[in-house]
PDB file of N, CA and C in Angstrom:
ATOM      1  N   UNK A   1     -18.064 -21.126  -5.809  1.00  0.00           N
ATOM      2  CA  UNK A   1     -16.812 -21.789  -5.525  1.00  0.00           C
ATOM      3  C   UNK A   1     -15.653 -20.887  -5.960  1.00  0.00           C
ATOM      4  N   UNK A   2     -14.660 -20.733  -5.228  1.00  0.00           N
ATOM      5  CA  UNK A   2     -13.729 -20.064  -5.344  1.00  0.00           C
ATOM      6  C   UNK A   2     -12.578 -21.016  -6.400  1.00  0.00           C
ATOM      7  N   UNK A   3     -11.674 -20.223  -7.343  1.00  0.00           N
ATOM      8  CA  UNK A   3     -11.306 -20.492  -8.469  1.00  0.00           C
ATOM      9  C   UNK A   3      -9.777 -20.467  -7.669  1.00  0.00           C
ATOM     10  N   UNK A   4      -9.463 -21.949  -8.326  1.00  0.00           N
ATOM     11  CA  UNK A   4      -8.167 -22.611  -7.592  1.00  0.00           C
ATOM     12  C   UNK A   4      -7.228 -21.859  -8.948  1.00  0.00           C
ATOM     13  N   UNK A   5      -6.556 -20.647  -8.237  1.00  0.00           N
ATOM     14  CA  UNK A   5      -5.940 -19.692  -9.050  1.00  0.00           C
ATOM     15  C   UNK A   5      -4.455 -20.187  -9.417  1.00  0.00           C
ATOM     16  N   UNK A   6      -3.342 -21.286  -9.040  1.00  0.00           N
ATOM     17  CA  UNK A   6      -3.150 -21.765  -9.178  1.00  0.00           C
ATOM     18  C   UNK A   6      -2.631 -22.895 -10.227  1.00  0.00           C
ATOM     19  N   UNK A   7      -4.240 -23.618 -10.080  1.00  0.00           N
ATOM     20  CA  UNK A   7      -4.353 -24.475 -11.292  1.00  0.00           C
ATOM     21  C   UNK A   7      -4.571 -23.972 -12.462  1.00  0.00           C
ATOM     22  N   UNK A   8      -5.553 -22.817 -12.481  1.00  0.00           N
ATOM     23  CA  UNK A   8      -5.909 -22.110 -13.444  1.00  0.00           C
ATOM     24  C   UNK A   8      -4.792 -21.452 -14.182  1.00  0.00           C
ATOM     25  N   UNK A   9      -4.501 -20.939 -13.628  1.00  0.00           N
ATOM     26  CA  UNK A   9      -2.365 -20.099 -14.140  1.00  0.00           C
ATOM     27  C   UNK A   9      -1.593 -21.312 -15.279  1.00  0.00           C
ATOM     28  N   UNK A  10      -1.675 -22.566 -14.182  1.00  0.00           N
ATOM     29  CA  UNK A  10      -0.711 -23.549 -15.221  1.00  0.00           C
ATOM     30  C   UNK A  10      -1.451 -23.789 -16.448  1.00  0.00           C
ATOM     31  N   UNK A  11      -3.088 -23.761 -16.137  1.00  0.00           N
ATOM     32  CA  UNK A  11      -3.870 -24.063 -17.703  1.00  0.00           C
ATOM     33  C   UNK A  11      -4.251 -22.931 -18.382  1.00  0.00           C
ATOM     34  N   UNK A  12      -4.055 -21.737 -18.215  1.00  0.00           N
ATOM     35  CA  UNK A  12      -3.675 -20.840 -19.416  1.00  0.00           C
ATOM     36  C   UNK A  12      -2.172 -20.588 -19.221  1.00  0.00           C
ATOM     37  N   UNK A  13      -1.035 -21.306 -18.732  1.00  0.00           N
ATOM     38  CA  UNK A  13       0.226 -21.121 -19.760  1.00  0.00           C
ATOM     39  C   UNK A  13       0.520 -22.333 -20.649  1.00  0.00           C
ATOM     40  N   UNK A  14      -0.394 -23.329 -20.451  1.00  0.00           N
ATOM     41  CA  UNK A  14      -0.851 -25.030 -21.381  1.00  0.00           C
ATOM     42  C   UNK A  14      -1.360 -24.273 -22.072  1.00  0.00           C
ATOM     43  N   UNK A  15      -2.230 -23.221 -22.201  1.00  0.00           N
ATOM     44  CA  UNK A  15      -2.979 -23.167 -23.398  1.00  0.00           C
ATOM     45  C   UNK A  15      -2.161 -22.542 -24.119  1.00  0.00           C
ATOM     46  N   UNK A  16      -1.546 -21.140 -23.805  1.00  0.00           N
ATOM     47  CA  UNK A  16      -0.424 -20.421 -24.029  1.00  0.00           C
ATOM     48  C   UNK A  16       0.433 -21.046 -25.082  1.00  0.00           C
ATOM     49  N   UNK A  17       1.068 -22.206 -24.331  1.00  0.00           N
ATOM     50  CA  UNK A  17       1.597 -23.421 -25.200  1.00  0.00           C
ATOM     51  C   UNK A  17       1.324 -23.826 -26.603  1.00  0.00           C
ATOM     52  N   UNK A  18      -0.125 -24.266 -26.335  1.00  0.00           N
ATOM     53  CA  UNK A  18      -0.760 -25.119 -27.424  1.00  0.00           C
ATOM     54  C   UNK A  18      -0.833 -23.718 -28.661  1.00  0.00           C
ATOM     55  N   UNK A  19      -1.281 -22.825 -28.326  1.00  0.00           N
ATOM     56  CA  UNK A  19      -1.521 -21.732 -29.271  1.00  0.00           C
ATOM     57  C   UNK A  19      -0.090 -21.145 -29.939  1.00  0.00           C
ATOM     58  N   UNK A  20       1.036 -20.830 -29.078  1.00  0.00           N
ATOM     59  CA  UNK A  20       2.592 -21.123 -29.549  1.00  0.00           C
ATOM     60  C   UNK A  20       2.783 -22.210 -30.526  1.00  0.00           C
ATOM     61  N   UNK A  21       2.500 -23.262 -30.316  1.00  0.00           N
ATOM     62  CA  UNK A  21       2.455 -24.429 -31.077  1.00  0.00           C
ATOM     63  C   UNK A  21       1.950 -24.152 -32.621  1.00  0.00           C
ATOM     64  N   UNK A  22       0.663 -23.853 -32.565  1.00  0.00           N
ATOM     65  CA  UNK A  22      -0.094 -24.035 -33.678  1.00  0.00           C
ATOM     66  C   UNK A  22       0.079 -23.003 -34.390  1.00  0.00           C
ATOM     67  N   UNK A  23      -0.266 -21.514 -33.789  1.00  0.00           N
ATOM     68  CA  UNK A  23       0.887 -20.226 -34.189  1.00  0.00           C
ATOM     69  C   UNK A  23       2.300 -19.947 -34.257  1.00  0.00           C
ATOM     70  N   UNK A  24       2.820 -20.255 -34.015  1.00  0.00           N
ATOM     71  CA  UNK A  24       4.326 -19.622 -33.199  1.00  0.00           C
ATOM     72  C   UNK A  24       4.269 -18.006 -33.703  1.00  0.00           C
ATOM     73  N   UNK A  25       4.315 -17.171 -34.872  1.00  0.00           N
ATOM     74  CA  UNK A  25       4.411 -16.373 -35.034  1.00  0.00           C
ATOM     75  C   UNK A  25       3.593 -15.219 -34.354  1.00  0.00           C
ATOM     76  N   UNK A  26       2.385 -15.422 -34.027  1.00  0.00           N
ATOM     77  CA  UNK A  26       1.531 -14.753 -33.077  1.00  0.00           C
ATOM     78  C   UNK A  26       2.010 -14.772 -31.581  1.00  0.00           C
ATOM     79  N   UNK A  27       2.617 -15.901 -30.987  1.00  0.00           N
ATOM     80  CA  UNK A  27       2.937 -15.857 -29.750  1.00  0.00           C
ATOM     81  C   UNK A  27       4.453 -15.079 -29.779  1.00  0.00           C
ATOM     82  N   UNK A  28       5.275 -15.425 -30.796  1.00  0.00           N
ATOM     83  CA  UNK A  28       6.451 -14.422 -30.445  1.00  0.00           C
ATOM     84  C   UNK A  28       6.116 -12.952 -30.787  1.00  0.00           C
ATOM     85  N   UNK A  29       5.079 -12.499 -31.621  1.00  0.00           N
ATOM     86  CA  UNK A  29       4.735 -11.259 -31.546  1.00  0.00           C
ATOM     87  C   UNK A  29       4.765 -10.581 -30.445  1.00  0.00           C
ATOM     88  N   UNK A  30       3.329 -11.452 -28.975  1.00  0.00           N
ATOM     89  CA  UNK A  30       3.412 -10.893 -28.360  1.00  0.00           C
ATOM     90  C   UNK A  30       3.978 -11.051 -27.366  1.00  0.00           C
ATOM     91  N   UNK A  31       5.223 -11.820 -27.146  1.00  0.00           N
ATOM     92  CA  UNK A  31       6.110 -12.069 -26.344  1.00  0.00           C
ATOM     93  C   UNK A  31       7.431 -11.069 -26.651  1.00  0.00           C
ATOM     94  N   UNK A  32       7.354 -10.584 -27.984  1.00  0.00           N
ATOM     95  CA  UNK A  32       8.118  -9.260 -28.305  1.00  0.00           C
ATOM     96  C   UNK A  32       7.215  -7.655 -28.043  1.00  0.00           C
ATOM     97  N   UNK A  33       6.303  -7.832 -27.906  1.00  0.00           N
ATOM     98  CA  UNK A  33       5.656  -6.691 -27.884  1.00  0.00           C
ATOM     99  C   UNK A  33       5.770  -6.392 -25.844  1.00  0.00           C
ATOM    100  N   UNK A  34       4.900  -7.722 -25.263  1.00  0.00           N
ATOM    101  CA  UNK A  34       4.918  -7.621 -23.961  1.00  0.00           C
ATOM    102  C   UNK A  34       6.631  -7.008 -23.332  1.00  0.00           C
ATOM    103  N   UNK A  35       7.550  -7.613 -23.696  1.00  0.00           N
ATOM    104  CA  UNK A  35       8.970  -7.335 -23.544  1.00  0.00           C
ATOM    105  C   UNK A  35       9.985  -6.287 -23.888  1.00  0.00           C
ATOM    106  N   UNK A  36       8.953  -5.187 -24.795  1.00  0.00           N
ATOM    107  CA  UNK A  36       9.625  -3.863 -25.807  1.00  0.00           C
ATOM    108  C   UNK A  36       9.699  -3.251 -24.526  1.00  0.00           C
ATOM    109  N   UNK A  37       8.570  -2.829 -23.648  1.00  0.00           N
ATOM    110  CA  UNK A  37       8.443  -1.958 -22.580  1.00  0.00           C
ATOM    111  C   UNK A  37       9.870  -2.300 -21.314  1.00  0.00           C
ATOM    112  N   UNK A  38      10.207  -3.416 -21.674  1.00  0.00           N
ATOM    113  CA  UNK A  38      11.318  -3.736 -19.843  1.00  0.00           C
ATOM    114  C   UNK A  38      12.167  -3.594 -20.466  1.00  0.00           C
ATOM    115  N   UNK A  39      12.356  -3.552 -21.671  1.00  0.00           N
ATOM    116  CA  UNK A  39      13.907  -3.351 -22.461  1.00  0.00           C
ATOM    117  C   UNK A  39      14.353  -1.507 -21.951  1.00  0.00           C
ATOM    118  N   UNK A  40      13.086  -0.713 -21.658  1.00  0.00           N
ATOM    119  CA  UNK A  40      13.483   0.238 -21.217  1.00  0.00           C
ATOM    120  C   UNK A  40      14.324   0.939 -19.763  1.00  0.00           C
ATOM    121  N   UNK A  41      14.047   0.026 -19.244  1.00  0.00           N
ATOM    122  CA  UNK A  41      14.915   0.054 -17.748  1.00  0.00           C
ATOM    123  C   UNK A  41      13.846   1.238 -16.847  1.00  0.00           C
ATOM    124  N   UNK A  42      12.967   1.897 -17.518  1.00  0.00           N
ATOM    125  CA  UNK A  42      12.015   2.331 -16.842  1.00  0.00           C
ATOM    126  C   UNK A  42      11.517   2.624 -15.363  1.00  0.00           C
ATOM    127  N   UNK A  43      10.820   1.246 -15.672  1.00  0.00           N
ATOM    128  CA  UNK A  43      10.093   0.626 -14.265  1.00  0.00           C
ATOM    129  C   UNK A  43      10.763  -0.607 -13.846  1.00  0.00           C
ATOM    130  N   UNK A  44      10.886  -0.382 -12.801  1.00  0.00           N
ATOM    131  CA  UNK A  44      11.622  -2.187 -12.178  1.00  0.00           C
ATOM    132  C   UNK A  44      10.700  -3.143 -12.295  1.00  0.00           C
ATOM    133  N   UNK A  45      10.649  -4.926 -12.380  1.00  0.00           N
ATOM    134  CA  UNK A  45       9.579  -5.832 -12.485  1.00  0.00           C
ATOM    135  C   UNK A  45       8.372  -5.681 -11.558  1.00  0.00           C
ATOM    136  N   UNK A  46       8.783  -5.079 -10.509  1.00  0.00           N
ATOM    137  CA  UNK A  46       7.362  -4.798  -9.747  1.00  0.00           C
ATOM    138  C   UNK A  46       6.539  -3.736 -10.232  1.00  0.00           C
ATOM    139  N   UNK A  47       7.212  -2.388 -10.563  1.00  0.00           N
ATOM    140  CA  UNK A  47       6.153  -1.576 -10.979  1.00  0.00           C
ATOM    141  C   UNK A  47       5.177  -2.273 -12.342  1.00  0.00           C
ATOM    142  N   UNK A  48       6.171  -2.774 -12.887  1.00  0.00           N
ATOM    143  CA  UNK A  48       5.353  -3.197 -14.350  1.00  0.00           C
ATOM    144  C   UNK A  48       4.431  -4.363 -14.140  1.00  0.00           C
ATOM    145  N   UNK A  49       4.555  -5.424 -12.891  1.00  0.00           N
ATOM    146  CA  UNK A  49       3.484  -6.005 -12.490  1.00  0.00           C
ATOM    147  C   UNK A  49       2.496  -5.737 -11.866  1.00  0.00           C
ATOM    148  N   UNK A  50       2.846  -4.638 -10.778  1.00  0.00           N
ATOM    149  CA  UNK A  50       1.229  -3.822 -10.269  1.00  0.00           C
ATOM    150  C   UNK A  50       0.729  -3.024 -11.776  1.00  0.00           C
ATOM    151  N   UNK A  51       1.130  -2.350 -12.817  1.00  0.00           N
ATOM    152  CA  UNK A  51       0.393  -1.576 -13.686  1.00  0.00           C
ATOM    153  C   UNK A  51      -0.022  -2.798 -14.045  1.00  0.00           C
ATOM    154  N   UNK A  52       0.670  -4.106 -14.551  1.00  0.00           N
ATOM    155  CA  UNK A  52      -0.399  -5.309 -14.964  1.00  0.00           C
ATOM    156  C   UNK A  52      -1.580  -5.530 -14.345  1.00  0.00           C
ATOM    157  N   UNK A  53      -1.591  -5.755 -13.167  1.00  0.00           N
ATOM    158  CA  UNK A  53      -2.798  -5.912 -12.352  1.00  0.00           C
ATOM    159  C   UNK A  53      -3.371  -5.058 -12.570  1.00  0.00           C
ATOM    160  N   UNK A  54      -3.313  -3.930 -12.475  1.00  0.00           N
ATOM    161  CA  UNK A  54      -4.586  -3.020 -12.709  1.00  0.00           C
ATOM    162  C   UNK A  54      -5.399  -2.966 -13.946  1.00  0.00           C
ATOM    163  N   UNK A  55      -4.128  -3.259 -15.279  1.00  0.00           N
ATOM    164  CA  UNK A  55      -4.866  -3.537 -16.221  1.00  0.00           C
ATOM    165  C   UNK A  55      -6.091  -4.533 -16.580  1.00  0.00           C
ATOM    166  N   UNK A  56      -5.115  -5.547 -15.943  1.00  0.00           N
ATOM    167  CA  UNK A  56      -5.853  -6.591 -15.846  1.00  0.00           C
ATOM    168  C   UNK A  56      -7.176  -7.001 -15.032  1.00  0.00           C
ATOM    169  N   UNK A  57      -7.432  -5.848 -14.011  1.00  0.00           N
ATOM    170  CA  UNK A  57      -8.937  -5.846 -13.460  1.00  0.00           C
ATOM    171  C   UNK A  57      -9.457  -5.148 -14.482  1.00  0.00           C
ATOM    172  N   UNK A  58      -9.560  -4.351 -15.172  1.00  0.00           N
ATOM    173  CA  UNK A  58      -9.975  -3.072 -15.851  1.00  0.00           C
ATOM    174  C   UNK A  58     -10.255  -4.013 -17.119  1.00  0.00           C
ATOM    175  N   UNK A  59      -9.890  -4.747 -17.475  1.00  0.00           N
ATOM    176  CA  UNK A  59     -10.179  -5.604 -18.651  1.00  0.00           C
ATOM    177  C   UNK A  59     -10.731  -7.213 -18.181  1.00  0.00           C
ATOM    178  N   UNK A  60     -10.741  -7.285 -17.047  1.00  0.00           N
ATOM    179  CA  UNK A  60     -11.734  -8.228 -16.249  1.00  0.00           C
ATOM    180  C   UNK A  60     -10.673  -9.833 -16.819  1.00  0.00           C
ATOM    181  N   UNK A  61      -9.464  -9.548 -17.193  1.00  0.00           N
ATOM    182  CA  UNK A  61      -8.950 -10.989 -17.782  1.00  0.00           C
ATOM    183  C   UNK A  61      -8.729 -12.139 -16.618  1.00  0.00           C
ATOM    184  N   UNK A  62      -9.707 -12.667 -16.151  1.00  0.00           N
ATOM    185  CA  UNK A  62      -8.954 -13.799 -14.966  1.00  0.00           C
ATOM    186  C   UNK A  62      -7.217 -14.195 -15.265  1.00  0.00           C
ATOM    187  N   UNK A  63      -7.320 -14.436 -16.289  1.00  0.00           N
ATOM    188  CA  UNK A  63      -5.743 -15.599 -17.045  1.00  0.00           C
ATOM    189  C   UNK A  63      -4.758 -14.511 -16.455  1.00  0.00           C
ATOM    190  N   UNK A  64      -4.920 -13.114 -16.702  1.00  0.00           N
ATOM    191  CA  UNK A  64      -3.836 -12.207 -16.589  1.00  0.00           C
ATOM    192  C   UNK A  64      -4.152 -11.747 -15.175  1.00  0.00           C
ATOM    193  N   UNK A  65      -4.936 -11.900 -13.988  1.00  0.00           N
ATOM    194  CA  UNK A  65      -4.658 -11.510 -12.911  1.00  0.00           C
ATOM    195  C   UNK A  65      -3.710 -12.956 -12.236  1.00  0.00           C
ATOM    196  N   UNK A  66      -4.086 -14.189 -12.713  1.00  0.00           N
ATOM    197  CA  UNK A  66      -3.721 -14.926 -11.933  1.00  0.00           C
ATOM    198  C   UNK A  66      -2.245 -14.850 -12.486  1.00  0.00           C
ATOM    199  N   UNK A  67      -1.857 -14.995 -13.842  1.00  0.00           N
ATOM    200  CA  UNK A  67      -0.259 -14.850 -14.117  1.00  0.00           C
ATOM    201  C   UNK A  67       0.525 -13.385 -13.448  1.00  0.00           C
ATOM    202  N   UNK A  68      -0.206 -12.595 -13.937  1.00  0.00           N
ATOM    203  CA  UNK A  68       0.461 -10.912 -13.513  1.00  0.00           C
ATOM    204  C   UNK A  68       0.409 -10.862 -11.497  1.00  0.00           C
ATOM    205  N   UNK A  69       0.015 -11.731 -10.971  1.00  0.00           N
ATOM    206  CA  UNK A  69      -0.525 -11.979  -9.249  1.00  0.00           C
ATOM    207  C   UNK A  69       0.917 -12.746  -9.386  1.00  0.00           C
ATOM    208  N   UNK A  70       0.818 -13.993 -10.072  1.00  0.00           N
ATOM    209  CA  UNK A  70       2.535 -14.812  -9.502  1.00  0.00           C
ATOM    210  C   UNK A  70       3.522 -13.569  -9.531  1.00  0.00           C
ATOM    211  N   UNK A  71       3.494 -12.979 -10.876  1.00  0.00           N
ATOM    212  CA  UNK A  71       4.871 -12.540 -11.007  1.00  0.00           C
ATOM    213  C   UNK A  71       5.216 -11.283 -10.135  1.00  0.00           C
ATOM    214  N   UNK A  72       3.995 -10.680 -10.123  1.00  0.00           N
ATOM    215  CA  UNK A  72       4.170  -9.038  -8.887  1.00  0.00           C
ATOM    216  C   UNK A  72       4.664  -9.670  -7.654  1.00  0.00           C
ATOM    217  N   UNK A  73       3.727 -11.351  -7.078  1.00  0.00           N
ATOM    218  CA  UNK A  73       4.963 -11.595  -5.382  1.00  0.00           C
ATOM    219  C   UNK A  73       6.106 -12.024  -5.699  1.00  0.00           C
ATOM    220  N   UNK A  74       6.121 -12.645  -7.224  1.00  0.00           N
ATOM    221  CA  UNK A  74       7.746 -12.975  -7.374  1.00  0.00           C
ATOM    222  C   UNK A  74       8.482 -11.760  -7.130  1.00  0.00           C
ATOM    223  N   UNK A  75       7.682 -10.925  -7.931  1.00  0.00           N
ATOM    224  CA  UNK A  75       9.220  -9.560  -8.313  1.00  0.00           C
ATOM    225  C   UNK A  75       9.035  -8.388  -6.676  1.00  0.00           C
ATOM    226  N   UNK A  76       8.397  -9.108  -5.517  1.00  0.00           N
ATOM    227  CA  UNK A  76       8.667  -8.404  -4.297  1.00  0.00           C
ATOM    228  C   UNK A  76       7.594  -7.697  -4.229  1.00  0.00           C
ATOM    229  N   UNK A  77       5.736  -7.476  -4.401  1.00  0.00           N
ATOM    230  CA  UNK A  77       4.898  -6.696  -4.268  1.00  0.00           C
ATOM    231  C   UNK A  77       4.734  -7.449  -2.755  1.00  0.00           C
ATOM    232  N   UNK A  78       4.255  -6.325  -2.347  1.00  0.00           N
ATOM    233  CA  UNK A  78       3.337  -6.415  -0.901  1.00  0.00           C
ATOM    234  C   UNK A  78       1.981  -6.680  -1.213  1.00  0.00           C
ATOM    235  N   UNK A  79       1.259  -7.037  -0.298  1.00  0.00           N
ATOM    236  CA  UNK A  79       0.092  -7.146  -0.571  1.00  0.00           C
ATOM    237  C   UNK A  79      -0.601  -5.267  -0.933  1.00  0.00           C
ATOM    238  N   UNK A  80      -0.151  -4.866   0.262  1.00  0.00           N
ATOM    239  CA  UNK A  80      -0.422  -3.561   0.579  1.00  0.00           C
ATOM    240  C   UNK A  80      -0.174  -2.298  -0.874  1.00  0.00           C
ATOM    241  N   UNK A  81       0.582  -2.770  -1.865  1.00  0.00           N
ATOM    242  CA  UNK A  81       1.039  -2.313  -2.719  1.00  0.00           C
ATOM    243  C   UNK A  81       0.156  -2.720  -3.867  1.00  0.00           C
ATOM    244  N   UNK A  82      -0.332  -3.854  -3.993  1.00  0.00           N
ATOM    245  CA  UNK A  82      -1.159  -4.535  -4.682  1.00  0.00           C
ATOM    246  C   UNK A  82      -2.632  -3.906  -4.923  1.00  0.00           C
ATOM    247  N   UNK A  83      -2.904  -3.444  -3.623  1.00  0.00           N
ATOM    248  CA  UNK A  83      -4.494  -3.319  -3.155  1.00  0.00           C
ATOM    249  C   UNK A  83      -4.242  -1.821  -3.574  1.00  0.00           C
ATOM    250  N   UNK A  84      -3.068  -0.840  -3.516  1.00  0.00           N
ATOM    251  CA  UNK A  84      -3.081   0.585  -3.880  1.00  0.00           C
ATOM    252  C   UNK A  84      -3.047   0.388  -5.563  1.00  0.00           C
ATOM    253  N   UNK A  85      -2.568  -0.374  -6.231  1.00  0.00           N
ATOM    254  CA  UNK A  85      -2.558  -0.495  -7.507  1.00  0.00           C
ATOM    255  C   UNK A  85      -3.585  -0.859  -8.358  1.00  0.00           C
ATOM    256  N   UNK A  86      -4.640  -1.703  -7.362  1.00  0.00           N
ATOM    257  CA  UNK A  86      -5.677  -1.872  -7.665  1.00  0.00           C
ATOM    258  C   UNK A  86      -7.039  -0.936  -7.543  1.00  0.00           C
ATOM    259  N   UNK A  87      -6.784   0.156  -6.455  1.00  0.00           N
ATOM    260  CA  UNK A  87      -7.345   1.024  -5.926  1.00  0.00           C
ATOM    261  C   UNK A  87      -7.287   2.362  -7.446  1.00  0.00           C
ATOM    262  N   UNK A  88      -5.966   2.432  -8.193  1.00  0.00           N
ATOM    263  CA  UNK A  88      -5.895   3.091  -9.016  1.00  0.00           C
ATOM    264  C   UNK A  88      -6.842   2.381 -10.141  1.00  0.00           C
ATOM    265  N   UNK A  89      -6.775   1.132 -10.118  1.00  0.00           N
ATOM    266  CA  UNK A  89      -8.104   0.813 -11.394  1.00  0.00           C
ATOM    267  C   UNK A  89      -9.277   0.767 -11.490  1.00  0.00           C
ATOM    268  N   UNK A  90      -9.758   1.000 -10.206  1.00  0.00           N
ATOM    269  CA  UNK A  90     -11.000   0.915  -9.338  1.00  0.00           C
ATOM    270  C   UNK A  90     -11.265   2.530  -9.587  1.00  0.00           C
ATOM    271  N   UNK A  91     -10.724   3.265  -9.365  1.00  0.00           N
ATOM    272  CA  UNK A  91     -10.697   5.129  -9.441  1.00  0.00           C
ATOM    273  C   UNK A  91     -11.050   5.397 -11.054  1.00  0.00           C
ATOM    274  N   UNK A  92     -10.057   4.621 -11.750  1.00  0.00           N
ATOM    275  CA  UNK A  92      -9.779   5.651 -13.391  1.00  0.00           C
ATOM    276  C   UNK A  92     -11.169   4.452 -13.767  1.00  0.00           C
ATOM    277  N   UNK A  93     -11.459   3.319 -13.454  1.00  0.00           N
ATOM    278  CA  UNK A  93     -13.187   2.735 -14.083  1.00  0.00           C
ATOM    279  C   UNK A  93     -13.780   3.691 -13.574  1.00  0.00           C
ATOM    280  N   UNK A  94     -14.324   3.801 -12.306  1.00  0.00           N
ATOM    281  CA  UNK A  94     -15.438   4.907 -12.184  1.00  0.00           C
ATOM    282  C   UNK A  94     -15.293   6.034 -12.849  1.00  0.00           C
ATOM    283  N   UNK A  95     -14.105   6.817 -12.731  1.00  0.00           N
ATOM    284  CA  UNK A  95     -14.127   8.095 -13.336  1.00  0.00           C
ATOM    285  C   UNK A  95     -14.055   7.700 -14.659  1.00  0.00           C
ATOM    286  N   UNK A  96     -13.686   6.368 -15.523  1.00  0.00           N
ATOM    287  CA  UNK A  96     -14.192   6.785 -16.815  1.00  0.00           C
ATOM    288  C   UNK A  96     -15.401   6.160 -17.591  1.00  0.00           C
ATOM    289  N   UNK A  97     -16.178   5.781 -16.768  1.00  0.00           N
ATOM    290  CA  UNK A  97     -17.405   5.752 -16.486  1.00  0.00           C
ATOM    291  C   UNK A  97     -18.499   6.855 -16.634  1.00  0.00           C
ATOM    292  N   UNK A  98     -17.849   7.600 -15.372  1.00  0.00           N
ATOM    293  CA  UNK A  98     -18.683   8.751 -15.213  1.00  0.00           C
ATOM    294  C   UNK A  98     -18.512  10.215 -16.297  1.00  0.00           C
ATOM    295  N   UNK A  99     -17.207  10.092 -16.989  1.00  0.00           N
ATOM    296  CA  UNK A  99     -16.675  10.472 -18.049  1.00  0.00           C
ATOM    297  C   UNK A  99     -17.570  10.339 -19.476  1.00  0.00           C
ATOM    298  N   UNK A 100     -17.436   8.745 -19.405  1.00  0.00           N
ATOM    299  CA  UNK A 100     -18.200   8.170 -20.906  1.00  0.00           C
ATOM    300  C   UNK A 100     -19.674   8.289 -20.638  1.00  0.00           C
ATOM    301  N   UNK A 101     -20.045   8.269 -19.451  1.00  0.00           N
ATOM    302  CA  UNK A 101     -21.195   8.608 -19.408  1.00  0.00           C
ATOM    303  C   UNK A 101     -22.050   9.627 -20.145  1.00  0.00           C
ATOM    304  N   UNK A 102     -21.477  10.588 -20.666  1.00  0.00           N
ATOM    305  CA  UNK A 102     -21.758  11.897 -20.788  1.00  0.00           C
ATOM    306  C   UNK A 102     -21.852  11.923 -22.372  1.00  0.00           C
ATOM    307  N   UNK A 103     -21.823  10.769 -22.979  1.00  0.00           N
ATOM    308  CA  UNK A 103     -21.623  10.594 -24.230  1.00  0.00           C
ATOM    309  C   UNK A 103     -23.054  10.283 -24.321  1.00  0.00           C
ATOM    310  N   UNK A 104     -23.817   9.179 -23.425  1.00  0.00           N
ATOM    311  CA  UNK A 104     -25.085   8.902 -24.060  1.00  0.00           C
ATOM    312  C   UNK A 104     -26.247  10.350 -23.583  1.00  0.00           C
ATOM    313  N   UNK A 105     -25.707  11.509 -22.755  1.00  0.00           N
ATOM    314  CA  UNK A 105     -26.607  12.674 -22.604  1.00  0.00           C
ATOM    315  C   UNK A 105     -26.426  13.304 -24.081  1.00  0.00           C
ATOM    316  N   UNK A 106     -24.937  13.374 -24.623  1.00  0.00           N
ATOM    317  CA  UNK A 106     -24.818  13.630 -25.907  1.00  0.00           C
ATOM    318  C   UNK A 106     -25.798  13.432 -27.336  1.00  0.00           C
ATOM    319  N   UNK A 107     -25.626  11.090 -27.231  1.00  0.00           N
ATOM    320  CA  UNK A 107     -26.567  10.785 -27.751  1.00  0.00           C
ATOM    321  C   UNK A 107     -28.231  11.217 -27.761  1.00  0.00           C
ATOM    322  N   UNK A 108     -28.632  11.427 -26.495  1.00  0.00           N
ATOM    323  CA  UNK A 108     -30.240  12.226 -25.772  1.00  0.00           C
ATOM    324  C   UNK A 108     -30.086  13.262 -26.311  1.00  0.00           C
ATOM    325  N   UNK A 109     -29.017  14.446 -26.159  1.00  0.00           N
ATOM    326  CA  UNK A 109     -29.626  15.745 -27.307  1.00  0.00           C
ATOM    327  C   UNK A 109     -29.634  15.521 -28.465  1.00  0.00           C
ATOM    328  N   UNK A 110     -28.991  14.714 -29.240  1.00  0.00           N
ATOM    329  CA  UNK A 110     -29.136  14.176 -30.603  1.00  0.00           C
ATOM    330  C   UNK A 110     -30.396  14.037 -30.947  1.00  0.00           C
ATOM    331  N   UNK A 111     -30.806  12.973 -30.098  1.00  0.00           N
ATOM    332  CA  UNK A 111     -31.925  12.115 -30.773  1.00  0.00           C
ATOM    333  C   UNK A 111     -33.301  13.223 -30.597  1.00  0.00           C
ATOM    334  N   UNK A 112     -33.184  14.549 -30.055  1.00  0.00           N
ATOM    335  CA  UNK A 112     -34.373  15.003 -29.236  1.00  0.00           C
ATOM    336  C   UNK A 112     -34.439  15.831 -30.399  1.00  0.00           C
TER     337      UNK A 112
END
């Protein structure tokens, strides 16, 4: 069954909530930390929402594709822009994959 992305979004920013609530100091941490980076004028809201997405496949977070997905069509992504941003997280996993890989041939001359 396909995941009503959606509903899911409003119930991790409820949870979001509840954890603000019971923390507050942890959630403004990272509501100051997430926000240090746009204070730079850098990247406009779209670039910094496609690098979200990519992160966010690369760390497999459902909560953060479906929030970082609203805000990239809010802040004007194309689809087409989306799928190249994602294409970059899809590239740097394999290649660092095939990278870290080379650690357990490492481990094999070790152990031999």
């Amino acid at each position: 069954m396909m995941l009503d992305w959606n509903t899911y979004r409003q119930q991790v920013l409820a949870g979001v909530g509840e954890i603000a609530r019971l923390s507050p100091d942890t959630v403004k941490g990272y509501v100051a930390l997430s926000g240090a980076g746009a204070k730079t004028g850098k990247f406009d809201p779209k670039v910094r929402e496609l690098i979200a997405l990519a992160v966010a496949v690369t760390v497999q977070c459902d909560g953060c594709i479906a929030v970082h997905t609203d805000a990239a069509l809010k802040a004007g992504a194309s689809q087409e822009e989306i799928a190249e941003a994602l294409g970059v997280a899809i590239a740097i996993n394999a290649g660092a994959a095939l990278v870290y890989s080379t650690r357990v041939f490492d481990a094999v001359k070790a152990a031999s």
